[in-house]
N, C-alpha and C. Protein backbone atom coordinates (compact mmCIF):
# COMPACT_ATOMS: atom_id res chain seq x y z
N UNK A 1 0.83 -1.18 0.00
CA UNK A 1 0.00 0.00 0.00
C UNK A 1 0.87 1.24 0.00
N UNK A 2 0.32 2.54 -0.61
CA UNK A 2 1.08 3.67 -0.84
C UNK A 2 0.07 4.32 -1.23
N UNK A 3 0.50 5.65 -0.66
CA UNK A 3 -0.37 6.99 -1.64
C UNK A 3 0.00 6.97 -2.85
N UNK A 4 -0.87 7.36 -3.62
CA UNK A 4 -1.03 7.69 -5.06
C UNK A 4 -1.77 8.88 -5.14
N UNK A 5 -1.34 9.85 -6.16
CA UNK A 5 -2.35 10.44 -7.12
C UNK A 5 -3.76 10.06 -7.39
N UNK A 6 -4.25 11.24 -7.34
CA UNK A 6 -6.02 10.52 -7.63
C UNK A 6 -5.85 10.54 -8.89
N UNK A 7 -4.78 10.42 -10.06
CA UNK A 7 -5.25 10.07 -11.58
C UNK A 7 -4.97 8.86 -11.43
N UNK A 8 -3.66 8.54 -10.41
CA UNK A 8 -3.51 6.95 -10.33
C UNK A 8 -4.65 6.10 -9.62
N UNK A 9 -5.13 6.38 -9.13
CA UNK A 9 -6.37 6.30 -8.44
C UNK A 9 -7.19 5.86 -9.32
N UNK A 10 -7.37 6.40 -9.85
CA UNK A 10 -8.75 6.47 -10.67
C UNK A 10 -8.47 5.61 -11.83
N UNK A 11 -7.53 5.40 -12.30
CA UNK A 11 -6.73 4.85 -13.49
C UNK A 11 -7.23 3.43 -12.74
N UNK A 12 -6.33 2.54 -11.67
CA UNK A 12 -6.75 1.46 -11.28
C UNK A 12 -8.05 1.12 -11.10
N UNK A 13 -8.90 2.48 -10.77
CA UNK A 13 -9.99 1.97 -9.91
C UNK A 13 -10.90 1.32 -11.50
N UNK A 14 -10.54 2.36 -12.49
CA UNK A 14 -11.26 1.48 -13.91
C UNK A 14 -10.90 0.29 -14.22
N UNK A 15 -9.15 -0.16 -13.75
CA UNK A 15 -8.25 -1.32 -14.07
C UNK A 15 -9.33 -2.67 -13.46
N UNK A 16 -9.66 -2.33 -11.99
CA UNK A 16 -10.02 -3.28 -11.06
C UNK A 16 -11.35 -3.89 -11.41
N UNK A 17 -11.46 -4.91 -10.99
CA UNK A 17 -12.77 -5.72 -11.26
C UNK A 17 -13.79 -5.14 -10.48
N UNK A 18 -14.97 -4.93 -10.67
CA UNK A 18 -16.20 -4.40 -9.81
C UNK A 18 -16.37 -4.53 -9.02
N UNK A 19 -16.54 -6.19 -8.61
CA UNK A 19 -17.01 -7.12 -7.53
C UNK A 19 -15.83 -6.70 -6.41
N UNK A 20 -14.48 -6.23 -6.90
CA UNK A 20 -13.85 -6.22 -5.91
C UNK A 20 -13.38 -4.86 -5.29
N UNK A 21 -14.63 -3.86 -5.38
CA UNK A 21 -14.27 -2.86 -4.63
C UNK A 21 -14.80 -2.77 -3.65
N UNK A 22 -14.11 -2.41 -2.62
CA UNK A 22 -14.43 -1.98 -0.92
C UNK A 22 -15.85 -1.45 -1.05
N UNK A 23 -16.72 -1.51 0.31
CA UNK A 23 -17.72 -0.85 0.62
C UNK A 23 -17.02 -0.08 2.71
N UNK A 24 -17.15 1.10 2.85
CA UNK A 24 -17.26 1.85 3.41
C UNK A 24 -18.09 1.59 4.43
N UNK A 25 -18.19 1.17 5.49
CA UNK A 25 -19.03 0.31 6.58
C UNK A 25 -18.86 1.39 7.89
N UNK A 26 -19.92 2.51 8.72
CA UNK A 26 -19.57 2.86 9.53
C UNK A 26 -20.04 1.66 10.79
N UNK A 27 -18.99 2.22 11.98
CA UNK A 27 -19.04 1.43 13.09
C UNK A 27 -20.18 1.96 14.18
N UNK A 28 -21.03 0.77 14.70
CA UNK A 28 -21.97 1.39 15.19
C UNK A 28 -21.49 2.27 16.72
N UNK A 29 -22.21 3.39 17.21
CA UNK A 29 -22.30 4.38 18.06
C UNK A 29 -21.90 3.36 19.68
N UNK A 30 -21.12 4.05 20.13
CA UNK A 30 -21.00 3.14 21.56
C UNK A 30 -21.12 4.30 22.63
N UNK A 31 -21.69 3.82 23.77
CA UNK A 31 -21.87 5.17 24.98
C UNK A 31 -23.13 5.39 25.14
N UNK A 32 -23.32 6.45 25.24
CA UNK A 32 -24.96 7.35 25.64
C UNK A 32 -25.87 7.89 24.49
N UNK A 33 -24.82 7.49 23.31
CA UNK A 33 -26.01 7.96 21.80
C UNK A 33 -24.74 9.76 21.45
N UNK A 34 -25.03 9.37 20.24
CA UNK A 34 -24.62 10.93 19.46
C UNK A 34 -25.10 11.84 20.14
N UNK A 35 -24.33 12.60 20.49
CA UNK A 35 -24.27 13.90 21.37
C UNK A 35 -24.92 14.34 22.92
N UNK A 36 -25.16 13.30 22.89
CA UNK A 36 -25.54 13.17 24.95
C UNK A 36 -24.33 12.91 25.51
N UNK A 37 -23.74 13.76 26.35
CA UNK A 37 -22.64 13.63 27.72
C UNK A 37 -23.34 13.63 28.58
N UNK A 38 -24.78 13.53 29.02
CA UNK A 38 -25.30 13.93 30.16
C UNK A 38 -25.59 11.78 30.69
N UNK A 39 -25.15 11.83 31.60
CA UNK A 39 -25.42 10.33 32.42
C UNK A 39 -26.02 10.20 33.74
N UNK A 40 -27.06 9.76 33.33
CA UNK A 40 -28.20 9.66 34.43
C UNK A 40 -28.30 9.98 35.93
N UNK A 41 -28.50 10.20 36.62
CA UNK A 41 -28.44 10.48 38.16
C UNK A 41 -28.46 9.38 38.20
N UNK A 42 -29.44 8.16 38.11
CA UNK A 42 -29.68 6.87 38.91
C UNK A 42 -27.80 6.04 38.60
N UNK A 43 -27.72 6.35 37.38
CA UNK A 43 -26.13 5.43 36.87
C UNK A 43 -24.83 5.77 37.89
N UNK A 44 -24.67 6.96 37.85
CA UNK A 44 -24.19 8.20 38.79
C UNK A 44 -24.04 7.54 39.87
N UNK A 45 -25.10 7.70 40.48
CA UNK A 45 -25.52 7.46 42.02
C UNK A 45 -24.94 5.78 42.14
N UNK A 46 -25.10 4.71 41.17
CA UNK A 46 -24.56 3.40 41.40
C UNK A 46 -23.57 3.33 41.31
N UNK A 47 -22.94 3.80 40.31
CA UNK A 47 -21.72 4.28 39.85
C UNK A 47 -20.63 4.84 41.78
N UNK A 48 -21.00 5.48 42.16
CA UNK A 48 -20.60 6.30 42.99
C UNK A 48 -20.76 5.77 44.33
N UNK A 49 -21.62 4.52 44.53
CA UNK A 49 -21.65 3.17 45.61
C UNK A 49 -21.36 2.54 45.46
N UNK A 50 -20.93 1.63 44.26
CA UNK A 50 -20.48 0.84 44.35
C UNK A 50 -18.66 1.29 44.08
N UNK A 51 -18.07 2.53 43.97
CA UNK A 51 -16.98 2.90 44.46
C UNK A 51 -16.79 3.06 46.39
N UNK A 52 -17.86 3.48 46.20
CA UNK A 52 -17.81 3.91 48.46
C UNK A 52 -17.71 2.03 48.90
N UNK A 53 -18.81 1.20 48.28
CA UNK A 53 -18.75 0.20 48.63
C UNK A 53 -17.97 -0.95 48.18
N UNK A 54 -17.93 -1.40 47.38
CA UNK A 54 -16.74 -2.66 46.45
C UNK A 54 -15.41 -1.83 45.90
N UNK A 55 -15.23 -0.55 46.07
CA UNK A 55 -13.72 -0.36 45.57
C UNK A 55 -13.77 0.56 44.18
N UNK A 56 -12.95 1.12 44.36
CA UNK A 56 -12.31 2.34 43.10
C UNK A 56 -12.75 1.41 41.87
N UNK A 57 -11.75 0.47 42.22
CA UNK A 57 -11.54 -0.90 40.61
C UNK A 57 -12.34 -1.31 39.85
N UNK A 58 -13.73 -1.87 41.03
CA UNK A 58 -15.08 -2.46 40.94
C UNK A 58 -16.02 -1.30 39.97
N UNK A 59 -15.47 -0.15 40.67
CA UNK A 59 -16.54 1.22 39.63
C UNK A 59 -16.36 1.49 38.93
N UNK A 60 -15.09 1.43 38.43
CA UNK A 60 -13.95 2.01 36.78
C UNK A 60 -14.24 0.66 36.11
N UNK A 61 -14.54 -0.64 36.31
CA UNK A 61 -14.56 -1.60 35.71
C UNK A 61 -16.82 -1.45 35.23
N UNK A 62 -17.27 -1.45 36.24
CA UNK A 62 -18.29 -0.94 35.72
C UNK A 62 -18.72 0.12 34.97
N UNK A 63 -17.93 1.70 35.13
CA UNK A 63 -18.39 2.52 33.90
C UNK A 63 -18.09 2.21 33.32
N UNK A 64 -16.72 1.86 32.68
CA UNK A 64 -15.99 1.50 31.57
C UNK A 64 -17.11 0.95 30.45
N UNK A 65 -17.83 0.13 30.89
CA UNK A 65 -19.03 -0.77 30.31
C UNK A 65 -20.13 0.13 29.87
N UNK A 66 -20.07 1.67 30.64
CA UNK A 66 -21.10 2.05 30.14
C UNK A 66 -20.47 3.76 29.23
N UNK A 67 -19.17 3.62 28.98
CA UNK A 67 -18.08 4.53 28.46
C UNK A 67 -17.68 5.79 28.95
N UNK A 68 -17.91 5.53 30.47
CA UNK A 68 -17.56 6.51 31.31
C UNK A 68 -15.91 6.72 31.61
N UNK A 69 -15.72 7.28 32.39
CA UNK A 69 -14.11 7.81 31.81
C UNK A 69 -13.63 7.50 33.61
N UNK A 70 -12.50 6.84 34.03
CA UNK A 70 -12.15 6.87 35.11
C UNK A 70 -12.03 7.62 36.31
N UNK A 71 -12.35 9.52 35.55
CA UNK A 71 -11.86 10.54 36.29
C UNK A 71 -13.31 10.84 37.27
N UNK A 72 -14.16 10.36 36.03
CA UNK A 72 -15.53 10.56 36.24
C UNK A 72 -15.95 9.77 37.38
N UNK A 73 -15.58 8.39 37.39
CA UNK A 73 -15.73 7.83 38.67
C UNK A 73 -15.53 8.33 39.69
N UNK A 74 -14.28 9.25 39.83
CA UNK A 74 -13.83 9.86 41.25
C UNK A 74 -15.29 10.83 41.40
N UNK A 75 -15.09 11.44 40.32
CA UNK A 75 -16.13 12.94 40.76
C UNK A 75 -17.60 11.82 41.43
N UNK A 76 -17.94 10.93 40.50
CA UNK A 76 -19.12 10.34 41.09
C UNK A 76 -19.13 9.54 42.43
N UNK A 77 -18.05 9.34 42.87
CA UNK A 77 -17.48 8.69 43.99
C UNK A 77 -17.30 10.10 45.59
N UNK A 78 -17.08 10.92 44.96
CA UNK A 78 -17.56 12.27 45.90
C UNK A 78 -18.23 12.92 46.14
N UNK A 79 -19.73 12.61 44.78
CA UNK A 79 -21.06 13.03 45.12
C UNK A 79 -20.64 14.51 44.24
N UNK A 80 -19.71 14.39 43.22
CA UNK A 80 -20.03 15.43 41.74
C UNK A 80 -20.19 15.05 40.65
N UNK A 81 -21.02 15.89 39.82
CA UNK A 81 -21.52 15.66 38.67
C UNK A 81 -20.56 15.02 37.83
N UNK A 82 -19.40 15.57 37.69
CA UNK A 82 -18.06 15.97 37.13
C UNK A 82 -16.87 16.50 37.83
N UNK A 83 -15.53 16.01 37.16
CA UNK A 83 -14.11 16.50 37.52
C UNK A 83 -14.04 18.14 37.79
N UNK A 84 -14.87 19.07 36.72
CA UNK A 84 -14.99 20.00 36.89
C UNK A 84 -16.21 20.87 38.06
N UNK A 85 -16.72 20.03 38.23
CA UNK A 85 -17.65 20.44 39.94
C UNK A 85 -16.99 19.93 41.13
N UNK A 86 -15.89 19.60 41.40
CA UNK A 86 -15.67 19.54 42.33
C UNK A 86 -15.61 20.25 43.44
N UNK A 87 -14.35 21.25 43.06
CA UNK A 87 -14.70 22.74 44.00
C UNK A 87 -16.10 23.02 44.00
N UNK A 88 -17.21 22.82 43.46
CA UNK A 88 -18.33 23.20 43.54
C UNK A 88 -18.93 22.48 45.37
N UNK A 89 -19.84 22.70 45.34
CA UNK A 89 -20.68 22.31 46.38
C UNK A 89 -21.30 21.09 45.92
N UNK A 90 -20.62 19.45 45.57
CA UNK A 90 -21.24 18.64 45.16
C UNK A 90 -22.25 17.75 46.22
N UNK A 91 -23.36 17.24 45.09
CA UNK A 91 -24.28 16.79 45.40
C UNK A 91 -23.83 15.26 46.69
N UNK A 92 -23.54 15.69 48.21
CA UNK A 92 -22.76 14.80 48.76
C UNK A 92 -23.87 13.24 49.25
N UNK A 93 -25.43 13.73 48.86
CA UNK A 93 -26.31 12.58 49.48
C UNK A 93 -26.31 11.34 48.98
N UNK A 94 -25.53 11.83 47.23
CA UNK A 94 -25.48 10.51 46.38
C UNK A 94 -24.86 9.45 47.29
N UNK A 95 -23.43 9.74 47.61
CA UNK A 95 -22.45 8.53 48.50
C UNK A 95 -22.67 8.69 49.77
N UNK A 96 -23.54 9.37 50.32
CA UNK A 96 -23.36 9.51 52.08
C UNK A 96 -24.30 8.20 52.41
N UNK A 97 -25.29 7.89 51.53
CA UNK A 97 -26.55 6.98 52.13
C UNK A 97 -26.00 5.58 51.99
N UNK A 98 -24.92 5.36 51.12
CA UNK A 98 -24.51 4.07 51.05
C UNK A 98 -23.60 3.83 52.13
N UNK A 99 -22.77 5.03 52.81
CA UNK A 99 -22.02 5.13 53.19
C UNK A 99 -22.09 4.90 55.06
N UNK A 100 -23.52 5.54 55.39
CA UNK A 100 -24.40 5.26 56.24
C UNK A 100 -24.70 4.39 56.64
N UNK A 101 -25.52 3.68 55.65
CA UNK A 101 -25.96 1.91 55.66
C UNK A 101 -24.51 1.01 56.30
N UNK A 102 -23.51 2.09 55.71
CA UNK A 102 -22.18 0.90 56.32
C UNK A 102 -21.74 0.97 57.68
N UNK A 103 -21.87 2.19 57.44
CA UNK A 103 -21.55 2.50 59.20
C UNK A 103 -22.80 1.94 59.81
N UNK A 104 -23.59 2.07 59.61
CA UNK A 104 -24.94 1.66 60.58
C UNK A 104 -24.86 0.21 60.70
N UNK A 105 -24.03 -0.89 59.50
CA UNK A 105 -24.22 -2.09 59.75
C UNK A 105 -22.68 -2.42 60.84
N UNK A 106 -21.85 -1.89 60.31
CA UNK A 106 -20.58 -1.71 61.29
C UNK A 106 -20.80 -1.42 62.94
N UNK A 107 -21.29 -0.84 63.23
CA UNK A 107 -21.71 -0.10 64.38
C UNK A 107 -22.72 -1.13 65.18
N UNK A 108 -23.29 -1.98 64.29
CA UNK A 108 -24.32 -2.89 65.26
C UNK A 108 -23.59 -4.10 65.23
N UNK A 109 -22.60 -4.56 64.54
CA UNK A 109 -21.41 -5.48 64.76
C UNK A 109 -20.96 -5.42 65.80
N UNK A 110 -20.27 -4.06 65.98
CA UNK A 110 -19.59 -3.61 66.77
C UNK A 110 -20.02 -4.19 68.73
N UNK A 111 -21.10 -3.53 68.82
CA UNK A 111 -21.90 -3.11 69.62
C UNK A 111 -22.27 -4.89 69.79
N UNK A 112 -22.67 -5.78 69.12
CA UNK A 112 -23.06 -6.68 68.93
C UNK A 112 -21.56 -7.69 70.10
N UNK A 113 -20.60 -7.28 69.04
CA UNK A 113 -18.85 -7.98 69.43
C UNK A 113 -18.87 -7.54 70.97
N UNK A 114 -18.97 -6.33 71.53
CA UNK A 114 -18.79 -5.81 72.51
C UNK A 114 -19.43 -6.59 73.73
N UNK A 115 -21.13 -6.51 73.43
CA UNK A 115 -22.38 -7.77 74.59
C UNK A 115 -21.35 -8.73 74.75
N UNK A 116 -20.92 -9.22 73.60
CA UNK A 116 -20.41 -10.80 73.81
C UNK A 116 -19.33 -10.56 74.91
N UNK A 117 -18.55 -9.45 74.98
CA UNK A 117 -17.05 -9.93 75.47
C UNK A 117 -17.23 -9.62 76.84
N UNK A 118 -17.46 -10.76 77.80
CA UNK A 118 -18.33 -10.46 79.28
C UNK A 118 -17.23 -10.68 80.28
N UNK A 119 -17.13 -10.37 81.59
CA UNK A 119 -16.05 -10.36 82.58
C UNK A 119 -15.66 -12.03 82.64
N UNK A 120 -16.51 -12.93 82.69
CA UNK A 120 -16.49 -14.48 82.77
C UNK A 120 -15.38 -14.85 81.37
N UNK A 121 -15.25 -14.38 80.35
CA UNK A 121 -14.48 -14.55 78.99
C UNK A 121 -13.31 -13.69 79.56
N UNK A 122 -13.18 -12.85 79.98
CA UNK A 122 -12.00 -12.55 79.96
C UNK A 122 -11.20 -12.93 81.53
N UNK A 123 -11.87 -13.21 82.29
CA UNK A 123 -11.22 -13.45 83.55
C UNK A 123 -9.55 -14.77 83.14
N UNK A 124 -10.33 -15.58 82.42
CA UNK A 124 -9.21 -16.72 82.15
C UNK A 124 -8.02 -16.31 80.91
N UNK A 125 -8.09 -15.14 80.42
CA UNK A 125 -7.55 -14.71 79.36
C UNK A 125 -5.98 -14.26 79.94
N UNK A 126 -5.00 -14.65 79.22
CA UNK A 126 -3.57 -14.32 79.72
C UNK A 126 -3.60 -12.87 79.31
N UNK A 127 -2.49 -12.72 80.04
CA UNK A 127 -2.08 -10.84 79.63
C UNK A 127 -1.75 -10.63 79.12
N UNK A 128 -1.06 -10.93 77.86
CA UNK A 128 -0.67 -10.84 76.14
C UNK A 128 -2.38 -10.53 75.71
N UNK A 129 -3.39 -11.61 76.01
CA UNK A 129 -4.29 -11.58 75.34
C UNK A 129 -5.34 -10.16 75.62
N UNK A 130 -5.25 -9.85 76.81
CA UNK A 130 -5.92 -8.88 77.82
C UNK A 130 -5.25 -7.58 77.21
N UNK A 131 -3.85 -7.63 77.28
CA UNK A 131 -3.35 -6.27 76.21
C UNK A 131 -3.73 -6.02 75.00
N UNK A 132 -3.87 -7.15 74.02
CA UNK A 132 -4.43 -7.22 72.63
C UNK A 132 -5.70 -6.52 72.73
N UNK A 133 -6.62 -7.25 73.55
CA UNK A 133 -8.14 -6.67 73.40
C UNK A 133 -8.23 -4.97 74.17
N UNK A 134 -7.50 -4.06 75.08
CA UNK A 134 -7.80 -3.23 75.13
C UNK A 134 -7.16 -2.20 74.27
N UNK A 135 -5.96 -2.96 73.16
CA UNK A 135 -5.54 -2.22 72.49
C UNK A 135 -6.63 -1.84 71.11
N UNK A 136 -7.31 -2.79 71.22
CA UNK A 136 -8.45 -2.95 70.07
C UNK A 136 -9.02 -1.76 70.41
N UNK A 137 -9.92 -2.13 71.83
CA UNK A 137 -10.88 -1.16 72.18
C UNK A 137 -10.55 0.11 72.29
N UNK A 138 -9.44 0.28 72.77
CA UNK A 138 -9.16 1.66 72.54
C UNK A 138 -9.06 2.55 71.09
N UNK A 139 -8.66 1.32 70.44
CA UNK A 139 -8.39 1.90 68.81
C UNK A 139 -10.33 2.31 68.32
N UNK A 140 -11.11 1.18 68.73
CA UNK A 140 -12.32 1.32 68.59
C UNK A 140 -13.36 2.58 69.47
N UNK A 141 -12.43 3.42 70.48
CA UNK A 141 -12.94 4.43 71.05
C UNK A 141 -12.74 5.87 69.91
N UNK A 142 -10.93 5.58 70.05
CA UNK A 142 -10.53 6.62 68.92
C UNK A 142 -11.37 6.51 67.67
N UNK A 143 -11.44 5.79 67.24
CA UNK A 143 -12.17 5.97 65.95
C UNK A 143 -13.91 6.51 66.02
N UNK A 144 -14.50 6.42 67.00
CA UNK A 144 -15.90 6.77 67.23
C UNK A 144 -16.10 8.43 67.82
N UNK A 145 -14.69 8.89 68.12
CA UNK A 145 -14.94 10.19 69.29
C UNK A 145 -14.90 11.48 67.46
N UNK A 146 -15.16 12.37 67.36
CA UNK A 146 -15.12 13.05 66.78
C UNK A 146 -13.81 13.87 66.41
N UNK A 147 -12.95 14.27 65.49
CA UNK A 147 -12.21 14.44 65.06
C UNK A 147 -11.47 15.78 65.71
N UNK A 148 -10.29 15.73 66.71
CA UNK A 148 -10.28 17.12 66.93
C UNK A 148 -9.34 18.08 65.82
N UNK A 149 -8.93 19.16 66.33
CA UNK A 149 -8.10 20.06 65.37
C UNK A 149 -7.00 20.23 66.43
N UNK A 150 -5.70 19.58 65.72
CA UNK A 150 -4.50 19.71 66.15
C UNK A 150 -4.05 21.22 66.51
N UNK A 151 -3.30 20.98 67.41
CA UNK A 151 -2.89 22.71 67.86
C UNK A 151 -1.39 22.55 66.99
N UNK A 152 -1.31 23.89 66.71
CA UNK A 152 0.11 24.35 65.88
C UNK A 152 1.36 24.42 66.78
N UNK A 153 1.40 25.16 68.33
CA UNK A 153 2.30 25.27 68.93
C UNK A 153 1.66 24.84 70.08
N UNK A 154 2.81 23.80 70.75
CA UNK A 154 2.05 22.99 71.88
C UNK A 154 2.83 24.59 73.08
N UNK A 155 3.53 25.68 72.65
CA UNK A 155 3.68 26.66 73.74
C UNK A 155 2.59 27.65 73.94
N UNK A 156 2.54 28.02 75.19
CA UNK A 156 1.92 29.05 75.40
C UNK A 156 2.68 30.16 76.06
N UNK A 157 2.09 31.61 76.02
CA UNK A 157 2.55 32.82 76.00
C UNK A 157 3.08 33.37 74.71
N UNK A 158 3.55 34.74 74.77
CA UNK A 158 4.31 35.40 73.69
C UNK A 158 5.57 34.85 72.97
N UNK A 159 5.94 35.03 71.92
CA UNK A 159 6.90 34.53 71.49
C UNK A 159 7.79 35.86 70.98
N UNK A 160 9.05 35.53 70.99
CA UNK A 160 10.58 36.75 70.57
C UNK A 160 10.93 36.25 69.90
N UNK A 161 11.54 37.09 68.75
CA UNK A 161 12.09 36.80 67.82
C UNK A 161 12.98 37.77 67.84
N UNK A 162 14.04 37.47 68.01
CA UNK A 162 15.59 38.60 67.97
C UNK A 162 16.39 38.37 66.76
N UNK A 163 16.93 39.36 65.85
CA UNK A 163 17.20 39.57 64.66
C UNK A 163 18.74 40.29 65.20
N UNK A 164 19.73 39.41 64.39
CA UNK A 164 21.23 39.92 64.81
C UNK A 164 21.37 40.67 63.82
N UNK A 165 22.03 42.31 64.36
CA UNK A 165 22.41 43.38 63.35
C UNK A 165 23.55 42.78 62.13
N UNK A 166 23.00 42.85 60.94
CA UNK A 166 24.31 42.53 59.91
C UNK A 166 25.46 43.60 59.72
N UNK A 167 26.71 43.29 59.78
CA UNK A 167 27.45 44.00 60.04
C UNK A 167 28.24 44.10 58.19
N UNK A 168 28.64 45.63 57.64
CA UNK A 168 28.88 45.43 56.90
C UNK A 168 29.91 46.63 56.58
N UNK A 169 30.68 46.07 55.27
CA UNK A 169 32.06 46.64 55.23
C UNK A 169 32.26 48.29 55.26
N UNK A 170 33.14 48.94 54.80
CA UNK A 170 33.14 50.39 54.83
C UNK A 170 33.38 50.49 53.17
N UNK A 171 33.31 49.69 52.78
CA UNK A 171 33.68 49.52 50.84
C UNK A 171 31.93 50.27 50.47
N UNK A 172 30.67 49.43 51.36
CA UNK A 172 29.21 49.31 50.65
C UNK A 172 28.82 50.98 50.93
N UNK A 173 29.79 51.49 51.66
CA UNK A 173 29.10 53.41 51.80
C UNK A 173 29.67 53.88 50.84
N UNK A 174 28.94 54.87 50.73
CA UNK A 174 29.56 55.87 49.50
C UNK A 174 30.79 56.79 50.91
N UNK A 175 31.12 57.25 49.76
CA UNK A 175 32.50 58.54 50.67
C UNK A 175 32.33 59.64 50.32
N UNK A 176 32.86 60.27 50.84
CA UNK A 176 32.58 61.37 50.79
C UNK A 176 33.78 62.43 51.55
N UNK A 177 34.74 62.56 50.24
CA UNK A 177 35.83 63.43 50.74
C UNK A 177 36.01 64.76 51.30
N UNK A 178 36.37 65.26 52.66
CA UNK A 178 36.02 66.37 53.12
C UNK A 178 37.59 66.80 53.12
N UNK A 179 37.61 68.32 52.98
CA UNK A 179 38.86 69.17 53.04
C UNK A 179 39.04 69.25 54.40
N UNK A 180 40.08 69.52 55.27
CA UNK A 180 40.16 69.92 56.48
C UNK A 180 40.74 71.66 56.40
């Protein structure tokens, strides 16, 4: 194969047998249809739980199927329309309700694990094992108390800041010759 001239072109194309010219076949449309970018709230919204819930992988492997773009997953995975709404005020109820349901089923586990573990179960428990479990629980306190805001300087009172005079040559003045 090679470019040619369309006289050469045309020259063969009379040369060639009929039966054996190409037909021009377009490929059918894949995605949401000719000129729709817009993808459903309900797709969105699954799209964007089953990232909170089964994983980044699980959701990029599902749009993919429906020719969504990986980036798009994130935004739908944070409860935005789009990469470009983010800074926006996105729609956060899409992923909070799935997100809910988890904690709410977590939380009655939890709470559930906890009834069970009674003074009679742990009385016979060695002290390796007795350290393990309040290291749990404690990890399981931290994680339930609400998030505080770190302090910047663990000092208190005023702070000084003393600045040493730079000392510099007699070359950087100008002069200035006086008569006596």
């Amino acid at each position: 194969m090679g470019i040619v001239s369309d006289e050469d072109f045309e020259k063969e194309l009379g040369n060639s047998n009929p039966k054996s010219i190409g037909k021009i076949v377009e490929k059918p449309a894949k995605g949401r249809g000719e000129g729709s970018v817009e993808v459903p709230d309900a797709l969105r919204k699954v799209i964007g739980e089953t990232s909170a819930t089964s994983g980044r992988g699980v959701a990029t492997e599902l749009a993919s199927n429906f020719g969504i773009s990986a980036s798009s997953v994130s935004a739908y995975a944070n409860g935005a329309k789009s990469t470009a709404s983010y800074d926006d005020t996105p729609n956060k109820g899409i992923i909070t309700g799935a997100k809910e349901r988890i904690q709410k089923r977590a939380r009655s586990k939890l709470l559930l694990a906890l009834n069970h573990l009674t003074t009679d179960k742990l009385e016979p428990a060695s002290a390796k094992e007795l350290a393990g479990i309040a290291r749990d629980m404690s990890a399981v306190v931290k994680n339930m108390e609400e998030p505080t805001i770190p302090t910047i300087n663990n000092q208190n009172g005023p702070q000084f800041v003393f600045y040493a005079p730079q000392f510099r040559k007699e070359e950087h003045f100008d002069v200035v010759e006086a008569k006596e």
